[in-house]
Protein backbone atom coordinates (compact mmCIF):
# COMPACT_ATOMS: atom_id res chain seq x y z
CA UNK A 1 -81.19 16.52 -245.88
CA UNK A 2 -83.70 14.51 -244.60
CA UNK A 3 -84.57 10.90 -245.66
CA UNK A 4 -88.23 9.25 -244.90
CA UNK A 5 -88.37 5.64 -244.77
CA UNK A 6 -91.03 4.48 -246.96
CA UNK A 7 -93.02 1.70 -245.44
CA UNK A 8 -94.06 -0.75 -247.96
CA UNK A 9 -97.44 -2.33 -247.31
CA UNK A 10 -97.30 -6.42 -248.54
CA UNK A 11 -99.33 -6.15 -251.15
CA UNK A 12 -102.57 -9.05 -251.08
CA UNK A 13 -103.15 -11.26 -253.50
CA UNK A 14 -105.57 -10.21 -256.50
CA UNK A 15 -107.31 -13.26 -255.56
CA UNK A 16 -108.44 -12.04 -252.22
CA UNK A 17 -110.54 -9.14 -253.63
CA UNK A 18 -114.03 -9.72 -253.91
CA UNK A 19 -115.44 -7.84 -256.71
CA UNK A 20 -119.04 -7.77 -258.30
CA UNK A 21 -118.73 -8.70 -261.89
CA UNK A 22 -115.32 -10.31 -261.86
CA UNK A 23 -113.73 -13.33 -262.11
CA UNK A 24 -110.72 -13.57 -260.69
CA UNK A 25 -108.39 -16.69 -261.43
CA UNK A 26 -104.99 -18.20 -262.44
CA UNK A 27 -103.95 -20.98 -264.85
CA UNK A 28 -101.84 -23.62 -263.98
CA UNK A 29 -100.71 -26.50 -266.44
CA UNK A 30 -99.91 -30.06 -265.38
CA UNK A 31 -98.33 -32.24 -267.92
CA UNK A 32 -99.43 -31.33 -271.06
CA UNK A 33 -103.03 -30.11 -269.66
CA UNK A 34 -104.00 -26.89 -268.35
CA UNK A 35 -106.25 -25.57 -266.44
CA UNK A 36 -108.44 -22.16 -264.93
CA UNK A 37 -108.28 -22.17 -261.30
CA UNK A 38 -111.00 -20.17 -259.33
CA UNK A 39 -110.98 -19.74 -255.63
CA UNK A 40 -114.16 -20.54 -254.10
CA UNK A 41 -113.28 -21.47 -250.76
CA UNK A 42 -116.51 -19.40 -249.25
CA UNK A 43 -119.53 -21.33 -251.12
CA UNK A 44 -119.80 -24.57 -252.53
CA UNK A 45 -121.67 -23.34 -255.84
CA UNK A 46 -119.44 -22.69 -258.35
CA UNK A 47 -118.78 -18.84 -259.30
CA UNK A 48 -119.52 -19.67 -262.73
CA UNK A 49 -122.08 -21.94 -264.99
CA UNK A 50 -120.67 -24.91 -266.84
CA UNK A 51 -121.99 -22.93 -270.45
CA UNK A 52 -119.92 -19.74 -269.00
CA UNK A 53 -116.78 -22.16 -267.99
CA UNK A 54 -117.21 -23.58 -271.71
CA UNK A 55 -116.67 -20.05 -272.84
CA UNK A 56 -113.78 -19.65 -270.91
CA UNK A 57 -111.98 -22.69 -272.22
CA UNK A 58 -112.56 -21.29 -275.46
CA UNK A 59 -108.47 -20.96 -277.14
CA UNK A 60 -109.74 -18.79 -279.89
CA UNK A 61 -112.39 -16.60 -278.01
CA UNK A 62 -111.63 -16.87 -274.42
CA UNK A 63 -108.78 -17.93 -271.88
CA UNK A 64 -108.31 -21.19 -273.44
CA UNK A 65 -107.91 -24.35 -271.34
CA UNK A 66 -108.79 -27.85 -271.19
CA UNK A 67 -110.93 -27.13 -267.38
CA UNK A 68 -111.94 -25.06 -265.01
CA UNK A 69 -111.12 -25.57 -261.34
CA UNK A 70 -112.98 -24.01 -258.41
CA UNK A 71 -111.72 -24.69 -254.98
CA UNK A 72 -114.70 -25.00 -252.95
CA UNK A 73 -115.29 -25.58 -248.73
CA UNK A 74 -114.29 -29.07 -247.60
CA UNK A 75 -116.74 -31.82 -247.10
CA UNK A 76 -116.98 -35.11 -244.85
CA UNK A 77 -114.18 -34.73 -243.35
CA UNK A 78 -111.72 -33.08 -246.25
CA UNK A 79 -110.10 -29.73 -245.78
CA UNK A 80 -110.89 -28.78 -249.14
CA UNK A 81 -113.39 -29.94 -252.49
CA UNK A 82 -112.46 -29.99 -256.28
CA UNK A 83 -115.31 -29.70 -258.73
CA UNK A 84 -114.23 -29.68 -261.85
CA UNK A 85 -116.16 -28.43 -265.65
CA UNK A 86 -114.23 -30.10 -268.95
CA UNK A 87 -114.18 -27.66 -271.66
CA UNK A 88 -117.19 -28.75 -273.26
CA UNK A 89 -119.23 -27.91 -269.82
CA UNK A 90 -119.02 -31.34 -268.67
CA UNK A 91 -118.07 -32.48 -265.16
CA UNK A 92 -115.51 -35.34 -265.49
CA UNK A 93 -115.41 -38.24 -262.25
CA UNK A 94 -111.94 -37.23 -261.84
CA UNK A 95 -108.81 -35.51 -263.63
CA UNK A 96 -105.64 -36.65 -262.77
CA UNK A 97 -103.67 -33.69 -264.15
CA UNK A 98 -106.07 -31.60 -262.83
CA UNK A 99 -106.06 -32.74 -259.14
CA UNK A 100 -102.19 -32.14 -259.39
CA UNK A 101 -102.94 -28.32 -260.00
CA UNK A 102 -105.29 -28.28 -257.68
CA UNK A 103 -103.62 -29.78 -254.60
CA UNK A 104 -100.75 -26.99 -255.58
CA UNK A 105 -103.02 -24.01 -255.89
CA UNK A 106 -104.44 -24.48 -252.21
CA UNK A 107 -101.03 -25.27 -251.26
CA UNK A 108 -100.11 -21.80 -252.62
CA UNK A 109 -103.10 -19.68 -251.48
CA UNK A 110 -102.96 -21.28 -247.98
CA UNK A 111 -99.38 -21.55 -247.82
CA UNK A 112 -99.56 -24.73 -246.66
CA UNK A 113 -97.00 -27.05 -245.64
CA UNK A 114 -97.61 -31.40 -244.72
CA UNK A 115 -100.64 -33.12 -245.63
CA UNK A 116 -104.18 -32.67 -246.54
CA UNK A 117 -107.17 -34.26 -247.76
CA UNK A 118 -108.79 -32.95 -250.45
CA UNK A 119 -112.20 -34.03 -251.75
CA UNK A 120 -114.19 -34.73 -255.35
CA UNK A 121 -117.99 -35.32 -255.24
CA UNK A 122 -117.86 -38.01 -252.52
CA UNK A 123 -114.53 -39.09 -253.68
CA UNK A 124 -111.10 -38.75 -251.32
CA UNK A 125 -107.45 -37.51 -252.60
């Protein structure tokens, strides 16, 4: 009887694949507040219009959340930049609840460990 050792390939994240025509994304809630995160480390435009991320935040017709979250290239200085869109489409100075999701999804894509700085539209975290 022979046995074959089955090597098992760690499988990458669904967020690394880089597909035309999707979206890919995870929600994360921070007290009481939740939110679409979208990782868009490799442009600073977000992936998606503020009318689309509206959509999105729709809790009858779409994801439903109170924001959407992209995770953009770091500026002056930062090793990372927040923009955020409200659910309306807006873009809010800053969310609180929503910088706390955001400091823990780059902590979880980059596996990071310590500090970093982390950036808003000319603002520091």
């Amino acid at each position: 009887m022979s046995v074959e050792a089955v090597e098992k390939a760690s499988p990458a994240s669904f967020l690394d694949r880089r597909e035309a025509g999707f979206l890919h994304f995870v929600k994360y809630h921070g007290l009481g507040n939740d939110f679409i995160l979208v990782d868009n480390r490799y442009s600073s435009e977000p992936k998606i219009s503020p009318e689309q991320a509206a959509k999105l935040c729709d809790r009858n017709f779409g994801i439903g959340a109170d924001g959407v979250i992209f995770a953009l290239p770091g500026i002056n200085g930062t090793d990372y930049t927040m923009r955020i869109y409200n659910s309306d489409g807006s873009e809010p100075e800053m969310c609180g609840n929503g910088v706390r999701c955001f400091a823990r999804f780059i902590a979880e894509l980059e596996n990071l460990q310590g500090r970093h700085r982390y950036g808003k539209a000319g603002s520091m975290y």
